[in-house]
Protein backbone atom coordinates (compact mmCIF):
# COMPACT_ATOMS: atom_id res chain seq x y z
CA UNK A 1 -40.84 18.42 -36.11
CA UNK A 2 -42.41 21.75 -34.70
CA UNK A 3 -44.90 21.59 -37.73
CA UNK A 4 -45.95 18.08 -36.26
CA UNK A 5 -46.36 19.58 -32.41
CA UNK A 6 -48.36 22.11 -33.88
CA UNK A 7 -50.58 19.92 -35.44
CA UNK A 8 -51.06 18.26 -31.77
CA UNK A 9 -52.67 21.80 -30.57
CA UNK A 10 -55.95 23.49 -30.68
CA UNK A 11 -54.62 25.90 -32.94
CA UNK A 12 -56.99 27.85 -35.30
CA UNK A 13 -55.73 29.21 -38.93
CA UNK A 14 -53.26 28.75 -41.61
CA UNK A 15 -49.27 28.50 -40.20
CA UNK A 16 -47.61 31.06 -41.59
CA UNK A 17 -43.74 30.75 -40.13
CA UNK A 18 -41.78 29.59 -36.83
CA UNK A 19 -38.54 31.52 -35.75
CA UNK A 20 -36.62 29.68 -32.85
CA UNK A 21 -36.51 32.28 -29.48
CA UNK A 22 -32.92 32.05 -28.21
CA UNK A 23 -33.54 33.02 -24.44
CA UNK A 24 -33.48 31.34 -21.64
CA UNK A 25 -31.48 28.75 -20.32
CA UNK A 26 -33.18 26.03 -19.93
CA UNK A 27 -36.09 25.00 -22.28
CA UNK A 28 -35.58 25.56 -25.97
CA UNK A 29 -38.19 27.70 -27.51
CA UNK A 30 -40.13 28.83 -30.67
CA UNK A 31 -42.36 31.81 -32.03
CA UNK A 32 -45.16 30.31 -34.22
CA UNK A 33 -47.62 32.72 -36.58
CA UNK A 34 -50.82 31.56 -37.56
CA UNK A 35 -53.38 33.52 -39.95
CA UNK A 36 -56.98 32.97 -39.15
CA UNK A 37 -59.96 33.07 -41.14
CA UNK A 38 -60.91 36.66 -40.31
CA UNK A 39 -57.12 37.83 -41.95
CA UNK A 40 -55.67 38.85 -38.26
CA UNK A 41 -52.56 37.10 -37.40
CA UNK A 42 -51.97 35.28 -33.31
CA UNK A 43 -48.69 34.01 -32.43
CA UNK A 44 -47.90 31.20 -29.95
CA UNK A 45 -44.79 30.08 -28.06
CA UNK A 46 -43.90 26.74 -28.81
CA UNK A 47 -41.49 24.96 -25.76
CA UNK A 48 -39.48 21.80 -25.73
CA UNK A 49 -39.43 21.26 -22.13
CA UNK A 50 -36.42 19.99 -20.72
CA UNK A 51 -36.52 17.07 -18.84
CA UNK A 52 -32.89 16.77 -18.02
CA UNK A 53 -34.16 19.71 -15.44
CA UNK A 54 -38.04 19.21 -14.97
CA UNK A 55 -38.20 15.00 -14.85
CA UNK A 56 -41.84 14.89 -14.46
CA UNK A 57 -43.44 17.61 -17.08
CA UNK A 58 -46.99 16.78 -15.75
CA UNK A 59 -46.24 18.09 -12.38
CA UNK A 60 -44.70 20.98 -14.03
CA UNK A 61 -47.70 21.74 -16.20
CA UNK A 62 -50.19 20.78 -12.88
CA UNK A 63 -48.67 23.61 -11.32
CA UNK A 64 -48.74 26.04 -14.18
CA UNK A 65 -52.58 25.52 -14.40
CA UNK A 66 -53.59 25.33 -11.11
CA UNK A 67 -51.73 28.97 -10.33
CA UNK A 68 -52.90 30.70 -13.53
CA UNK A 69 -56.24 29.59 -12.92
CA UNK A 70 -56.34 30.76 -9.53
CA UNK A 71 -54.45 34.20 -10.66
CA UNK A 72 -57.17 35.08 -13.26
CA UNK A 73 -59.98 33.96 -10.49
CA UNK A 74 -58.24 36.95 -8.75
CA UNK A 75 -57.51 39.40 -10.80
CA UNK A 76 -61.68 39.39 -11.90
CA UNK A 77 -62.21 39.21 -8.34
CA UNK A 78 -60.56 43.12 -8.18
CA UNK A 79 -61.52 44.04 -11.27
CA UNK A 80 -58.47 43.97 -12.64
CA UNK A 81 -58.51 44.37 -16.51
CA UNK A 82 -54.84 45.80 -16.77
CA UNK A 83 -52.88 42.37 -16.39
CA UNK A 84 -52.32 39.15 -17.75
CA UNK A 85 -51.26 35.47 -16.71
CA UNK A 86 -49.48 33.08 -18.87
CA UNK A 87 -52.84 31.41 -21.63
CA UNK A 88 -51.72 27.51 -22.10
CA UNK A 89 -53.26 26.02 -25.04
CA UNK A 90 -54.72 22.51 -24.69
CA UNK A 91 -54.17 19.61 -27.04
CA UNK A 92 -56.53 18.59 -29.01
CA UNK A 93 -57.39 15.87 -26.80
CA UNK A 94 -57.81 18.31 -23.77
CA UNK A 95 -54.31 17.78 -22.29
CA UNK A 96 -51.62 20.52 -21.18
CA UNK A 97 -48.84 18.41 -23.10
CA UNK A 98 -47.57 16.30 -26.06
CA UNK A 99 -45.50 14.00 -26.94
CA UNK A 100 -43.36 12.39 -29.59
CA UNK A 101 -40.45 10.33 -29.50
CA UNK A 102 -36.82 11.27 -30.91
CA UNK A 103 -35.31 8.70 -32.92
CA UNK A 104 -33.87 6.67 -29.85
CA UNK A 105 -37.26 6.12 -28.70
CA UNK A 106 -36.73 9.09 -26.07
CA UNK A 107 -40.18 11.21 -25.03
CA UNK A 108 -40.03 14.84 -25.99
CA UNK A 109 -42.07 17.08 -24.39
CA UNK A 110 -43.80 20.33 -25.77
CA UNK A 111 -46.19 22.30 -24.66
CA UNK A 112 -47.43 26.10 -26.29
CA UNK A 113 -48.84 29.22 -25.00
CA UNK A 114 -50.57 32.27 -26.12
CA UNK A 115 -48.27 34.68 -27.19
CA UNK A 116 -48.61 38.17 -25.12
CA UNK A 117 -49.23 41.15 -27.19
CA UNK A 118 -48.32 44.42 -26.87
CA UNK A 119 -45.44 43.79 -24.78
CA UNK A 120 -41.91 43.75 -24.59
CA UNK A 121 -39.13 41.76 -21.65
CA UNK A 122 -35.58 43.24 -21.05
CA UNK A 123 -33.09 41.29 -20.28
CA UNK A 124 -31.18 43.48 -18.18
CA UNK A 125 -32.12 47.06 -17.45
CA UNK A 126 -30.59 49.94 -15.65
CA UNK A 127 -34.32 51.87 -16.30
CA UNK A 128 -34.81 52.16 -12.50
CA UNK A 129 -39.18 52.52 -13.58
CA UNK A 130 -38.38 48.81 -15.28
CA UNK A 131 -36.26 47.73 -12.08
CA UNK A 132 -39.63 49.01 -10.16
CA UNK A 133 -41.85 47.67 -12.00
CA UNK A 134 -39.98 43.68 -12.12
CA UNK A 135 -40.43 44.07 -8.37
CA UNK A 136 -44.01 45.11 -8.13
CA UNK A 137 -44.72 42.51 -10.48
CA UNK A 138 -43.44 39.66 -8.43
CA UNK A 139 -44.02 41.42 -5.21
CA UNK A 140 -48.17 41.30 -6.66
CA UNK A 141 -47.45 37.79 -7.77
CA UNK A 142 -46.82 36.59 -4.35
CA UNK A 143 -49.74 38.98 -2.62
CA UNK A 144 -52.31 37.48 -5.24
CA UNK A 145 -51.04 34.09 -4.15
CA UNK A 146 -51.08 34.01 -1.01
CA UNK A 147 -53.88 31.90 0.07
CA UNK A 148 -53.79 29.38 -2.32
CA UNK A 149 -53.12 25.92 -1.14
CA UNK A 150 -49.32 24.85 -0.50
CA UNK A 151 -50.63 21.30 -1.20
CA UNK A 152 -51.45 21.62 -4.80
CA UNK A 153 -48.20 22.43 -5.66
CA UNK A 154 -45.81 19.97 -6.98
CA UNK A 155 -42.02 20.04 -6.10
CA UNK A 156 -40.48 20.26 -9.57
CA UNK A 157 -37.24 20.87 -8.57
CA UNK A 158 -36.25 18.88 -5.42
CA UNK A 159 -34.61 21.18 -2.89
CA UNK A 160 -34.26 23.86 -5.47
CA UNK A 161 -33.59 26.65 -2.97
CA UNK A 162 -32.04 25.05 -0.41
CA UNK A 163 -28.84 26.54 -0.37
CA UNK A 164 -27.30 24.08 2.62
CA UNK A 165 -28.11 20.80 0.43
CA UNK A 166 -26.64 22.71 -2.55
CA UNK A 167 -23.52 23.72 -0.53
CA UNK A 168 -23.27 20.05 0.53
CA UNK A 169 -23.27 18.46 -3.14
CA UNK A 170 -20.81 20.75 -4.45
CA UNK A 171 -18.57 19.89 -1.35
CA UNK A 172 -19.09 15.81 -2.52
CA UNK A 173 -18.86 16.52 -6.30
CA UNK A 174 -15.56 17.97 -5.20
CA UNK A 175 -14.22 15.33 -3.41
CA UNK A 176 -15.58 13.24 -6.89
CA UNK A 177 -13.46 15.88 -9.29
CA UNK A 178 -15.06 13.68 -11.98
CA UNK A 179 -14.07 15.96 -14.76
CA UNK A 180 -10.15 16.88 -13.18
CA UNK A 181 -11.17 20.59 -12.58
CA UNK A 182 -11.19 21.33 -8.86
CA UNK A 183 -7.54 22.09 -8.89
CA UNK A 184 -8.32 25.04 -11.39
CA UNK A 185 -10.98 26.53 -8.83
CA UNK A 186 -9.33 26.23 -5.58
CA UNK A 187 -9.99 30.14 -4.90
CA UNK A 188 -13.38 29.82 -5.50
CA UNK A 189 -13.95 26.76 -3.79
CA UNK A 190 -11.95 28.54 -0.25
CA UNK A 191 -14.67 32.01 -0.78
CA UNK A 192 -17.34 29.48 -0.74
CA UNK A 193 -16.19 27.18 2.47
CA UNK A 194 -15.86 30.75 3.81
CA UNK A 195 -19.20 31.52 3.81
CA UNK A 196 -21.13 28.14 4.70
CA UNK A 197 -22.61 29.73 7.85
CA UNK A 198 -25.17 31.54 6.18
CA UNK A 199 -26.34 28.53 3.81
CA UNK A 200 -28.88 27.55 6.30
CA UNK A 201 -30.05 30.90 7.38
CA UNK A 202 -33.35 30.87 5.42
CA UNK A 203 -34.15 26.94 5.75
CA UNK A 204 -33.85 26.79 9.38
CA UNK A 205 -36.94 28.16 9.84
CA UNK A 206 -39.22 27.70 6.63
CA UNK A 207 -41.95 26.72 7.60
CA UNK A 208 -42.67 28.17 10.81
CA UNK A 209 -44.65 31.39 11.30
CA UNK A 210 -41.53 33.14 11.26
CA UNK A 211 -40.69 32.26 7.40
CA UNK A 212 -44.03 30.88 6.17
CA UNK A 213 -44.53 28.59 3.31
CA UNK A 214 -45.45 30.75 0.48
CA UNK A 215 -46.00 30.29 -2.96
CA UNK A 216 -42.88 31.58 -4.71
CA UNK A 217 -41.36 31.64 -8.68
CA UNK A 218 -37.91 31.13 -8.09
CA UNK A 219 -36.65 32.81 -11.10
CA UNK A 220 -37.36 36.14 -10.50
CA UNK A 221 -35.15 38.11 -13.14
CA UNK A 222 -35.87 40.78 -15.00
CA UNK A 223 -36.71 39.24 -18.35
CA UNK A 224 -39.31 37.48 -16.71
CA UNK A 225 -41.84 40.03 -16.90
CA UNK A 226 -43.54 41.47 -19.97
CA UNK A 227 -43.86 45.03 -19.67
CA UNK A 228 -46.38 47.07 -21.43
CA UNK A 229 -45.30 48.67 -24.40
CA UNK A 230 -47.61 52.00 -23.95
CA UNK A 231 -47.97 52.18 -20.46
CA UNK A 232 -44.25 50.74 -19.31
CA UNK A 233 -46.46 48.98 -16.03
CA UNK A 234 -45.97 45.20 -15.66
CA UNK A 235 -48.37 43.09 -17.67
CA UNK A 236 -47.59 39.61 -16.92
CA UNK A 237 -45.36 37.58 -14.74
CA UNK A 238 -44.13 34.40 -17.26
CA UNK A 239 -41.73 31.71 -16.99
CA UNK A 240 -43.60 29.69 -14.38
CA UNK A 241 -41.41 26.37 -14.26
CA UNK A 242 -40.44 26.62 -11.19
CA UNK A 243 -43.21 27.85 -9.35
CA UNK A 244 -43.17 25.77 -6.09
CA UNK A 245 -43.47 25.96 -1.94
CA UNK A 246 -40.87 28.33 -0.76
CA UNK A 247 -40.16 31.25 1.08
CA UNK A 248 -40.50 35.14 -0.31
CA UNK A 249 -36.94 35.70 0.88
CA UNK A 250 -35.81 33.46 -2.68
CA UNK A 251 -37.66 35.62 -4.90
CA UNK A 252 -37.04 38.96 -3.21
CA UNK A 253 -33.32 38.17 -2.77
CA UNK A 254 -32.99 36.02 -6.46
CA UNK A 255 -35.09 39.34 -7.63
CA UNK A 256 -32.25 41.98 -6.49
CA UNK A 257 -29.14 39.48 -7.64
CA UNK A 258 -30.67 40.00 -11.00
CA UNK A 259 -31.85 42.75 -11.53
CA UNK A 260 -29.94 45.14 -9.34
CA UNK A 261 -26.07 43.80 -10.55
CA UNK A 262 -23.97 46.40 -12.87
CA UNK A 263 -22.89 43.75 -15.01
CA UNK A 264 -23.42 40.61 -16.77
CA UNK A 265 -24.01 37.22 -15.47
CA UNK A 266 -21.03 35.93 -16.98
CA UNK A 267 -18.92 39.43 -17.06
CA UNK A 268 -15.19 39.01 -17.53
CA UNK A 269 -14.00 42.48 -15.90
CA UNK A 270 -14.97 41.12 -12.86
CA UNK A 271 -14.10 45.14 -11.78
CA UNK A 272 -17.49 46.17 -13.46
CA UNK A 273 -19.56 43.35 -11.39
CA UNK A 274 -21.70 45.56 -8.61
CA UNK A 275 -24.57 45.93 -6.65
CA UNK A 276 -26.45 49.34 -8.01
CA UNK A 277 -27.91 50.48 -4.80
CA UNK A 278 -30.27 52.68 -6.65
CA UNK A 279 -32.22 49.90 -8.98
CA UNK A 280 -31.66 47.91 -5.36
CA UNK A 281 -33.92 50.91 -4.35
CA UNK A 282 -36.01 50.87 -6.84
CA UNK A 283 -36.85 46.88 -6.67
CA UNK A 284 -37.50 46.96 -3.10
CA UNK A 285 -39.92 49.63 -3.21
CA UNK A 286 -41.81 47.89 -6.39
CA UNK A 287 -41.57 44.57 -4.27
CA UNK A 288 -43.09 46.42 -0.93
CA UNK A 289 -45.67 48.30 -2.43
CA UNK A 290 -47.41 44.88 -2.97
CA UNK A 291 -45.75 42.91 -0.50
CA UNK A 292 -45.86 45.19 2.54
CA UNK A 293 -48.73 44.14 4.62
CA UNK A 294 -48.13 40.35 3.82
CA UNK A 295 -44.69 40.12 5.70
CA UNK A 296 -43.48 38.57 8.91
CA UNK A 297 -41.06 40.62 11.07
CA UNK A 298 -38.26 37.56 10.10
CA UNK A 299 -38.93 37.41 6.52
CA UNK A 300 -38.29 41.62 6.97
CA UNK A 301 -35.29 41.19 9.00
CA UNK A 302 -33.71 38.89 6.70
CA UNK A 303 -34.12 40.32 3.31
CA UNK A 304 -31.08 42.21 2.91
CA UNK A 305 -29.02 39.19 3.71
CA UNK A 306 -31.64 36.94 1.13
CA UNK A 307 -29.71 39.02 -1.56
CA UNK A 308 -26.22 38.17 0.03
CA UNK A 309 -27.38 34.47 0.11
CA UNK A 310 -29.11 33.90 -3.30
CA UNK A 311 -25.93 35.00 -4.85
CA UNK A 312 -23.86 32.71 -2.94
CA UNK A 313 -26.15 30.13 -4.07
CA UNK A 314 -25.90 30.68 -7.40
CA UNK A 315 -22.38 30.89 -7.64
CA UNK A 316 -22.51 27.39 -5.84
CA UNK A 317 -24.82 26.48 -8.32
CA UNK A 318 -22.66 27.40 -11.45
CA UNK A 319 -19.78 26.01 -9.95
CA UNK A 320 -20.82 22.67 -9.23
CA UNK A 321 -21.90 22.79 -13.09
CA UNK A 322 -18.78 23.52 -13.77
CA UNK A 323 -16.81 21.02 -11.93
CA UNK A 324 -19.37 18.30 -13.20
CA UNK A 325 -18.83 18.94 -16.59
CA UNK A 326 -21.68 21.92 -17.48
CA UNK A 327 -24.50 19.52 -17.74
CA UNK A 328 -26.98 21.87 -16.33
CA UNK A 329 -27.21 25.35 -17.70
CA UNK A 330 -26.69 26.06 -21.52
CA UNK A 331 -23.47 27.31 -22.03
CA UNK A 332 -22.15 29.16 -24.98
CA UNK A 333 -18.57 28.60 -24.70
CA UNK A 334 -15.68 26.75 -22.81
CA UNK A 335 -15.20 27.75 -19.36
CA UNK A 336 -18.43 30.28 -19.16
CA UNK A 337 -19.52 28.24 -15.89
CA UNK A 338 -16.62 29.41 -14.39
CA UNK A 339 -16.90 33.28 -15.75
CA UNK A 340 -20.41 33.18 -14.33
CA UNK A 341 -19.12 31.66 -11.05
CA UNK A 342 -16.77 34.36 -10.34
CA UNK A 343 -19.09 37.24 -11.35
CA UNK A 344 -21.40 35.92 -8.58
CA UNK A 345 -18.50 35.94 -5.92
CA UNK A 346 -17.25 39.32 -7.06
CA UNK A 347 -21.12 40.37 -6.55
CA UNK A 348 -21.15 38.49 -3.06
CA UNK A 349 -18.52 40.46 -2.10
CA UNK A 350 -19.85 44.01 -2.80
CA UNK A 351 -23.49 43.26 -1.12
CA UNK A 352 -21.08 42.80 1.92
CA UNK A 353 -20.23 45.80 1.97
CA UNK A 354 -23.23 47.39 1.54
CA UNK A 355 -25.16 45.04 3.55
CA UNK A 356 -26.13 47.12 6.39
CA UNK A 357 -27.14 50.06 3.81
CA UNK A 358 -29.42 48.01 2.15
CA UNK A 359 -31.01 46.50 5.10
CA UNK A 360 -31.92 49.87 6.55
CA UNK A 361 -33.08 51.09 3.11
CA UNK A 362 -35.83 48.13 3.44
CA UNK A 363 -37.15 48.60 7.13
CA UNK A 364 -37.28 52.41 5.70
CA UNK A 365 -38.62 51.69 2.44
CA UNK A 366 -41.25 49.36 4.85
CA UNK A 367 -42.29 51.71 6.65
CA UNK A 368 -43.52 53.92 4.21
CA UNK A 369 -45.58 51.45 2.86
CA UNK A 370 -46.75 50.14 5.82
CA UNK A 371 -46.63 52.51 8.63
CA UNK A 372 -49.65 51.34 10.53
CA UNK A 373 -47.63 47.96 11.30
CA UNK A 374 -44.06 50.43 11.54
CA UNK A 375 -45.20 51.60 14.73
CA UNK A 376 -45.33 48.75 16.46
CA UNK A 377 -42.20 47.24 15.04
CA UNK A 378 -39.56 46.10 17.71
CA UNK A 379 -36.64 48.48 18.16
CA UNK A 380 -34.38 45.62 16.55
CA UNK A 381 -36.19 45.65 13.14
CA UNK A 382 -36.26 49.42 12.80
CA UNK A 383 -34.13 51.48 10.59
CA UNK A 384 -31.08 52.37 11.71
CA UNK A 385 -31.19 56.05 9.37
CA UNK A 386 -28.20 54.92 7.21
CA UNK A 387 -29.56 56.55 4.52
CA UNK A 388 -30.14 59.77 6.36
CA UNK A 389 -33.20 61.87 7.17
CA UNK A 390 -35.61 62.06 4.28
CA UNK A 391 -34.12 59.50 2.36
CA UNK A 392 -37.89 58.96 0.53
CA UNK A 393 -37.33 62.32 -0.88
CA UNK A 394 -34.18 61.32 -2.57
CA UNK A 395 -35.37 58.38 -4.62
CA UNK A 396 -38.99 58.28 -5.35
CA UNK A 397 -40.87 55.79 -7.80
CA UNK A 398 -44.58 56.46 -8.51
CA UNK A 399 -46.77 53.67 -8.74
């Protein structure tokens, strides 16, 4: 079947193997080497996209092109040799997709990319210089973006981020129980009605000047950025599914869940499950040393508590999945739905109680990026000194 996709491509040279790529949970993927004429060997990634997820792949792919395109017009704009965006290979009648049909008559979508060189993903890392790094790459991401048009973008994912609506559906697919396990998560289910006050804390005003529309990922985890393997600086953001309208908040806040949690996503020892505050630290000062200048005094103010909310989210998210039967993310055995939806809650709770230290670590962190706009910053928004005098001298990353 892949050998037939690949035929579909603008591919140049001799196939010499595929290997399936087991990460990610969503789309399935596959590493394809090809031998040109010249003897040097160029690999491409090979995805079956899944439409159980992403319903209309064109949008998806319209997206994909329009932001990569406009990335690169950027990047030679600065002169900036040292990065990369995602290459999508064409068809070989010019389109970002094929087709072919399963044997139910069911389209199958796959599309392929040039495989990046020279670099390597983690897929966790306590390397606080990685942690800094995932954050500068998304924080540069956003700052490269951030005129392009809103109205090229396609909603992929309907109300992907809005963590009210999701509250709201799990609350109905409760009251549904259509696979009899509600009664098993009744404790989970309570933490979550606990906290439905802060669901709506980013929607209510995206938008408005206050939380602008911005262009955003949505999947901002460590292991989607390839790293350079000499240098260890980001070379390319990837993964750009969900790239939609959104607010910064989801990727800054998505971006710290991730990368900034002790433990797995599905961790049993639910004692292990915390929020590091150094490769927190380390994160937010990758983020702001790109995303400094470009933030409203809201979007500042609400950052720590993005964190906070993401993670609730997600644990609403994996719970619903659960309840429903785990028809959305991949799982790898019985009840992991459920082990991912506690780790989440046992992460909510820590960011609790560190909220307040992480929030002045970011108006601090802030305002040494940005201390031209620090000194006119209303008393409200300014750091509190949690940390302590000097805290910049404590934890330092380079860029």
């Amino acid at each position: 079947m892949i050998k037939e996709i690949l035929n579909k491509f603008n591919i140049e040279g001799e196939l010499i193997n595929i290997t399936e790529n087991h990460s990610g949970n969503i789309n399935k993927t596959f590493v394809a080497t090809f031998k040109r004429k010249d003897g040097s060997e160029r690999k491409y990634l090979i995805q079956k996209i899944n439409t159980t997820v992403f319903a209309e792949p064109y949008k998806l792919m319209k997206n994909i092109e329009g932001v990569t395109a406009y990335l690169k017009r950027q990047m030679i704009k600065n002169g900036d040799t040292t990065h990369q965006v995602p290459e999508v290979i064409k068809t070989k009648d010019n389109k970002l997709l094929c087709y072919v049909n399963d044997e139910t008559g069911t389209r199958k979508y796959y599309r392929i990319y040039e495989f990046i060189e020279n670099a390597v993903s983690y897929d966790q890392s306590q390397d606080k210089e990685i942690v800094y790094n995932t954050g500068k790459a998304f924080g540069n991401f956003q700052r490269l973006l951030g005129n392009y048009p809103m109205s090229k973008l396609e909603e992929t994912i309907k109300d992907f981020h809005d963590t009210k609506k999701r509250y709201d559906k799990l609350m109905d697919d409760i009251k549904i129980d259509s696979e009899g396990r509600v009664a098993e998560v009744a404790n989970e289910i309570v933490f979550i009605l606990m906290r439905e006050d802060i669901c709506s804390l980013i929607m209510d005003d995206l938008g408005t000047e206050e939380i602008p529309y911005r262009v955003t990922h949505n999947d901002t985890k460590v292991n989607n950025v390839m790293m350079n393997k000499d240098t260890g600086d980001f070379l390319a953001v990837i993964d750009l599914d969900t790239v939609m309208p959104g607010s910064m908040l989801f990727d800054y806040g998505d971006g710290i869940r991730s990368t900034a949690c002790t433990a797995k996503e599905d961790e049993h020892d639910l004692s292990k499950v915390k929020m590091d505050l150094d490769l927190f630290k380390a994160y937010t000062d990758g983020y702001l040393s790109e995303m400094s200048e470009s933030l409203t005094y809201e979007e500042l103010s609400l950052m720590a508590e993005s964190v906070r909310i993401m993670t609730l989210e997600l644990a609403i998210r994996f719970l619903n999945d659960y309840i429903n039967g785990d028809t959305y993310f991949k799982t790898d055995y019985d009840k992991q739905n459920l082990y991912r939806t506690r780790a989440q809650i046992a992460l909510v709770k820590d960011i609790e109680s560190k909220l307040d230290l992480m929030d002045s670590y970011i108006k601090e962190s802030y305002s040494e990026k940005y201390k031209k706009e620090f000194e006119t910053m209303p008393e409200w928004l300014k750091p509190t000194g949690a940390f302590g005098i000097g805290l910049h001298t404590v934890f330092t990353v380079t860029d």
